[in-house]
C-alpha atoms as a PDB file:
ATOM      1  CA  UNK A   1     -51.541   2.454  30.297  1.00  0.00           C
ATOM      2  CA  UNK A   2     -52.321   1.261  26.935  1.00  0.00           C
ATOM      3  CA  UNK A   3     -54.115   4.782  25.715  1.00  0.00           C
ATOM      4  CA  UNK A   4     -51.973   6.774  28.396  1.00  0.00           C
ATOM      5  CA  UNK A   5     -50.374  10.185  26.895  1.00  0.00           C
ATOM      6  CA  UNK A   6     -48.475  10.657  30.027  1.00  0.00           C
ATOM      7  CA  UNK A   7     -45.875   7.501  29.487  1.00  0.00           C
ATOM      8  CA  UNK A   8     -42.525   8.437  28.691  1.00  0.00           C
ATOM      9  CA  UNK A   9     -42.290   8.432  24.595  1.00  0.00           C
ATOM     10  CA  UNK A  10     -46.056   8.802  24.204  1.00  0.00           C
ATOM     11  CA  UNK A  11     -48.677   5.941  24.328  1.00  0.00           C
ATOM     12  CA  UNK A  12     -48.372   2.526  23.324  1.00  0.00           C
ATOM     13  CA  UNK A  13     -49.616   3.301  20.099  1.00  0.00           C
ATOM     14  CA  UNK A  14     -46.934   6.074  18.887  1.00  0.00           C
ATOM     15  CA  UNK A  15     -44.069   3.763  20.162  1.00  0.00           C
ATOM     16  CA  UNK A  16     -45.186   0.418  18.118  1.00  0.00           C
ATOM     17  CA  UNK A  17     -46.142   2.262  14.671  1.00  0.00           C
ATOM     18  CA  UNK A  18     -42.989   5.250  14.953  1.00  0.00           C
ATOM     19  CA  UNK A  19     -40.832   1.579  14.997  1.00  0.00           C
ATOM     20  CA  UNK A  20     -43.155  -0.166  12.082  1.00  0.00           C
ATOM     21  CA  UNK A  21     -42.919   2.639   9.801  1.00  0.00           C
ATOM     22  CA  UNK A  22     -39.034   2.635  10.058  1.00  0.00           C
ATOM     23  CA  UNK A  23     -38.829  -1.349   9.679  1.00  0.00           C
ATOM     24  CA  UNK A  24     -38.340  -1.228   5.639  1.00  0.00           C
ATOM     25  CA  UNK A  25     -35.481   1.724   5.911  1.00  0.00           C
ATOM     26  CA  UNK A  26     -33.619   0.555   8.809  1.00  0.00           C
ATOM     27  CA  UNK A  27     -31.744  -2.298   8.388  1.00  0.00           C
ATOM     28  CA  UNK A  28     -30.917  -2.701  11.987  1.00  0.00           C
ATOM     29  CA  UNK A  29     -34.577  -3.219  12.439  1.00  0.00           C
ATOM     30  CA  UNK A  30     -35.968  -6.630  12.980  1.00  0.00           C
ATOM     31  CA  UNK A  31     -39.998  -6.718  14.083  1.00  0.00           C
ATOM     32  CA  UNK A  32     -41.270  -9.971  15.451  1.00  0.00           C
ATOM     33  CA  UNK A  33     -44.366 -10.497  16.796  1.00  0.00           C
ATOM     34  CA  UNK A  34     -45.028 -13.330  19.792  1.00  0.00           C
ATOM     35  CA  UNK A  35     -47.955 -14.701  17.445  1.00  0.00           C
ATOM     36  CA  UNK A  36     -45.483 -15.278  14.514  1.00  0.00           C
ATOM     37  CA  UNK A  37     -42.997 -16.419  17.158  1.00  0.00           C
ATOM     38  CA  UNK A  38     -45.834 -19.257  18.818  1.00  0.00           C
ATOM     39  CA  UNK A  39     -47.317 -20.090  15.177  1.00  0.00           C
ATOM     40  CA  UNK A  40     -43.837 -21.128  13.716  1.00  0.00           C
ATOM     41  CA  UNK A  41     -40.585 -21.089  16.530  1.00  0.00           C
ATOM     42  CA  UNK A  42     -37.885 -22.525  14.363  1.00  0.00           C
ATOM     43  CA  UNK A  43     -38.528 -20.118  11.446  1.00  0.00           C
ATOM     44  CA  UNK A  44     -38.629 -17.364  14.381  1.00  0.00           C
ATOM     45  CA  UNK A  45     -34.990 -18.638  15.744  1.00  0.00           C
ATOM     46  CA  UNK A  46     -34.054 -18.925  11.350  1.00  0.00           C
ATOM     47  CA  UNK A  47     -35.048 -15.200  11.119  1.00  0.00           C
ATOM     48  CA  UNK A  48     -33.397 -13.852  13.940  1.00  0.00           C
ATOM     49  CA  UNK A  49     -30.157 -15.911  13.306  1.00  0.00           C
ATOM     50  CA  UNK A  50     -30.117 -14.429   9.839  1.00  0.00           C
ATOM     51  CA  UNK A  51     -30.955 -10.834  11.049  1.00  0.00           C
ATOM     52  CA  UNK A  52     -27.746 -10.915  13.694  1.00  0.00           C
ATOM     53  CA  UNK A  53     -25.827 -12.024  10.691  1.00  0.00           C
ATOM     54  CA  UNK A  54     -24.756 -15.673  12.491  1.00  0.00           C
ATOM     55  CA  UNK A  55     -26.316 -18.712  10.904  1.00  0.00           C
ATOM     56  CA  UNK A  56     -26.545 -21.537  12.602  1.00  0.00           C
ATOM     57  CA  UNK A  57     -26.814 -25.280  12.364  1.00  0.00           C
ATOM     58  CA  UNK A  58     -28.867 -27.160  12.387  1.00  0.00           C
ATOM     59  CA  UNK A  59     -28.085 -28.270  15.467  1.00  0.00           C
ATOM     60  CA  UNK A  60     -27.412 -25.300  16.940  1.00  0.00           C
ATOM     61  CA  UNK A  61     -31.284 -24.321  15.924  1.00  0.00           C
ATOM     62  CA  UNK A  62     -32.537 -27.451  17.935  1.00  0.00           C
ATOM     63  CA  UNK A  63     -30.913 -26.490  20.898  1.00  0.00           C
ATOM     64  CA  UNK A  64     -31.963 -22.599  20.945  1.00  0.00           C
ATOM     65  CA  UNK A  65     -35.779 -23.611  19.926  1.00  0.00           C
ATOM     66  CA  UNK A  66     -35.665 -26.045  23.290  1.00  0.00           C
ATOM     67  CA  UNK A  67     -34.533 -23.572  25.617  1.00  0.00           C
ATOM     68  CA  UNK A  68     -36.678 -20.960  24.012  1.00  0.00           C
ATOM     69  CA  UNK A  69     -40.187 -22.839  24.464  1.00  0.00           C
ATOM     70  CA  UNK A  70     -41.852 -22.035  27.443  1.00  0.00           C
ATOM     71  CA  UNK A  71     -41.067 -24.748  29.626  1.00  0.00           C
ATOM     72  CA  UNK A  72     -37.334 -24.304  28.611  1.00  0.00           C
ATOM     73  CA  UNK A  73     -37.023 -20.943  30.173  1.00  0.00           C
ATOM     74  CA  UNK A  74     -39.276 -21.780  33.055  1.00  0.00           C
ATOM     75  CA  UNK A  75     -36.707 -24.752  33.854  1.00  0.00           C
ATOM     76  CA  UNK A  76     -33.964 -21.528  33.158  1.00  0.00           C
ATOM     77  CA  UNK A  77     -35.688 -19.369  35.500  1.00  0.00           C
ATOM     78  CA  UNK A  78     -36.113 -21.602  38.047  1.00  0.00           C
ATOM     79  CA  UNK A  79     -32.542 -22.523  38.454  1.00  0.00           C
ATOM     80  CA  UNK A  80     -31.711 -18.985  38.875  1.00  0.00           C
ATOM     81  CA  UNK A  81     -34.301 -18.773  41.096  1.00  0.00           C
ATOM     82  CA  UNK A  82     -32.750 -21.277  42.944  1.00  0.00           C
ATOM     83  CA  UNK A  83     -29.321 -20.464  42.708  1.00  0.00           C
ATOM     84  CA  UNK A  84     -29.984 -16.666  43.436  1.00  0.00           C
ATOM     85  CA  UNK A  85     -28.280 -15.651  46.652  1.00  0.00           C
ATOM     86  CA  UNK A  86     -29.544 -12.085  45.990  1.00  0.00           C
ATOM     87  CA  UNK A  87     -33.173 -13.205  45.807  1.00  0.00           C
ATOM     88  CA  UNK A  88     -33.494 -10.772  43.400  1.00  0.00           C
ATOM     89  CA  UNK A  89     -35.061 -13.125  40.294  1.00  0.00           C
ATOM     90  CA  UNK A  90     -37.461 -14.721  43.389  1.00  0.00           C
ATOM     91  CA  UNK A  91     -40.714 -13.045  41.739  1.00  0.00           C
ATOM     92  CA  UNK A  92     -42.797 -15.386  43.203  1.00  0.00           C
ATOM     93  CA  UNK A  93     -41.713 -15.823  47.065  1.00  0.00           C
ATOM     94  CA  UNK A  94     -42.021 -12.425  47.332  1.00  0.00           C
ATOM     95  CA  UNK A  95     -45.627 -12.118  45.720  1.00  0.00           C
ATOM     96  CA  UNK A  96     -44.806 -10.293  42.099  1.00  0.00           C
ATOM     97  CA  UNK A  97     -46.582 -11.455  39.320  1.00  0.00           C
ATOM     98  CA  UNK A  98     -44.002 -13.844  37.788  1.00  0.00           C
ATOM     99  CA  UNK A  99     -41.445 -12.762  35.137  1.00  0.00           C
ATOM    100  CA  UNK A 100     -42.829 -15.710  32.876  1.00  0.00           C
ATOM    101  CA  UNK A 101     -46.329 -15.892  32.623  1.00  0.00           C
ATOM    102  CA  UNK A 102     -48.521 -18.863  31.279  1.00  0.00           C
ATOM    103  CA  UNK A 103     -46.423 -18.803  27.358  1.00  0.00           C
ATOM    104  CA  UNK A 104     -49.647 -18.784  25.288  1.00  0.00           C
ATOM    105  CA  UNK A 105     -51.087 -16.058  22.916  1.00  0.00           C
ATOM    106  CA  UNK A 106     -54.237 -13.858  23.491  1.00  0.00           C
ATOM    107  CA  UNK A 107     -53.848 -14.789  27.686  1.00  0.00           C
ATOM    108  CA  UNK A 108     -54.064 -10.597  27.667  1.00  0.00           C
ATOM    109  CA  UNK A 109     -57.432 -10.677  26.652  1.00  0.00           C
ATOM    110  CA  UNK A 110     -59.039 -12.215  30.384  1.00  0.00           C
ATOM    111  CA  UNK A 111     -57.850  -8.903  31.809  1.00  0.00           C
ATOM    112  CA  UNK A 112     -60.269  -6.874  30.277  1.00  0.00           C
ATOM    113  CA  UNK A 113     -63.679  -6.566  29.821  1.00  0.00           C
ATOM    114  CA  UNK A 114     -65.533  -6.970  27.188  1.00  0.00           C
ATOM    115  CA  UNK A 115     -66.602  -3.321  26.519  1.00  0.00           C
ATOM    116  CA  UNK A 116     -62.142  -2.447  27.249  1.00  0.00           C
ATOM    117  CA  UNK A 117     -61.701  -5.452  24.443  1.00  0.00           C
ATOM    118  CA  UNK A 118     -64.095  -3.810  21.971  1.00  0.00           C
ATOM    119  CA  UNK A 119     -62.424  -0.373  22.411  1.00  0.00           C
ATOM    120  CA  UNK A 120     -58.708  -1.990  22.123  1.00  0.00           C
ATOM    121  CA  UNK A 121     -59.793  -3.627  19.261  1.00  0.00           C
ATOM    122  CA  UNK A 122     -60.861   0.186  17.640  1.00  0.00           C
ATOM    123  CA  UNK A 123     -58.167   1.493  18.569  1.00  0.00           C
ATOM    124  CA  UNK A 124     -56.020  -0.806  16.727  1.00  0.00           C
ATOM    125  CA  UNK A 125     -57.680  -0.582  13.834  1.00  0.00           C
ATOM    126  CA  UNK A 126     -57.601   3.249  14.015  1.00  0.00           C
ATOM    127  CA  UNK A 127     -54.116   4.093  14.492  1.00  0.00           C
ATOM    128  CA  UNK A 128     -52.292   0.507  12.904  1.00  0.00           C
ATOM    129  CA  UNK A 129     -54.990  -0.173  10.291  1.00  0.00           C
ATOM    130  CA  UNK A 130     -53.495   1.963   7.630  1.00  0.00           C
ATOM    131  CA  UNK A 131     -50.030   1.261   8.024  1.00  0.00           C
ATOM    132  CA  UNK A 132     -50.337  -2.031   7.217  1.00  0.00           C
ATOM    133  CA  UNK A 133     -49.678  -3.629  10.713  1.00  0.00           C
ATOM    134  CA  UNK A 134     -52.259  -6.159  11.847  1.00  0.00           C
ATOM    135  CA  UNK A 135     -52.372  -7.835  15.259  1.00  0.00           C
ATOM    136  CA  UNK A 136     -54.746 -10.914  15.994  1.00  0.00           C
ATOM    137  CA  UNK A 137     -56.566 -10.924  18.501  1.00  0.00           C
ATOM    138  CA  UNK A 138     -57.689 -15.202  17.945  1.00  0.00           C
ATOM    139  CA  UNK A 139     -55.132 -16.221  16.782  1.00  0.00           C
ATOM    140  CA  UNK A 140     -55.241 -20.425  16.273  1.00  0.00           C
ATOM    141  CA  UNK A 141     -52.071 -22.127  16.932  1.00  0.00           C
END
């Protein structure tokens, strides 16, 4: 899927850098990655406050960085779960892969091989290198 030409809009790689060249001339723009998101929440939660043009409080931050963490939308998407007469959120009792995975970085890489890592890791370099856009693939939290 990753190096597929056939998805709609063109592989993963012309959808990510068309939007990361535009990010300095469109002010309606806002790129954060998960990494930057896991390595400092609160800033994340600042940044995106600030870009929707609604500070908050102090307060107010507390409370959105709780039910942001992990476990805080797990306990969120388990009450729906529970509360869902539809059963349409019930990912798990009907064997999907669940909506929320395991809320760390780099959890992407135990899908591949090592040979598929080596040639993700290329092709990163080859078509984001220049731009400017870096992704890391160990990232320490």
């Amino acid at each position: 899927m990753l190096f597929c030409q056939t998805v709609s809009g063109g592989n993963w790689f012309n959808h990510v850098t068309s939007y990361w060249r535009r990010r300095s001339s469109n002010e309606n723009l806002l790129i954060l990655k998960y990494e930057d998101l896991k390595r400092d929440h609160r800033k994340a939660v600042r940044d995106i406050a600030e870009f929707l043009q609604r500070p908050l409080a102090a307060e107010q931050i507390d409370r959105v960085v709780e039910l942001t963490t992990f476990d805080g939308m797990m306990k969120t998407y388990q009450q729906i779960e529970a509360e869902d007469p539809s059963k349409i959120f019930r990912t798990r009792a009907l064997s999907v892969e669940p909506f929320l995975k395991k809320g760390i970085v780099g959890n992407w890489k135990g899908k591949y091989s090592d040979e598929q890592l080596a040639t993700i890791k290329k092709k990163v370099v080859e078509h984001c290198g220049s731009l400017g856009l870096h992704f890391e693939f160990e990232t320490k939290l």
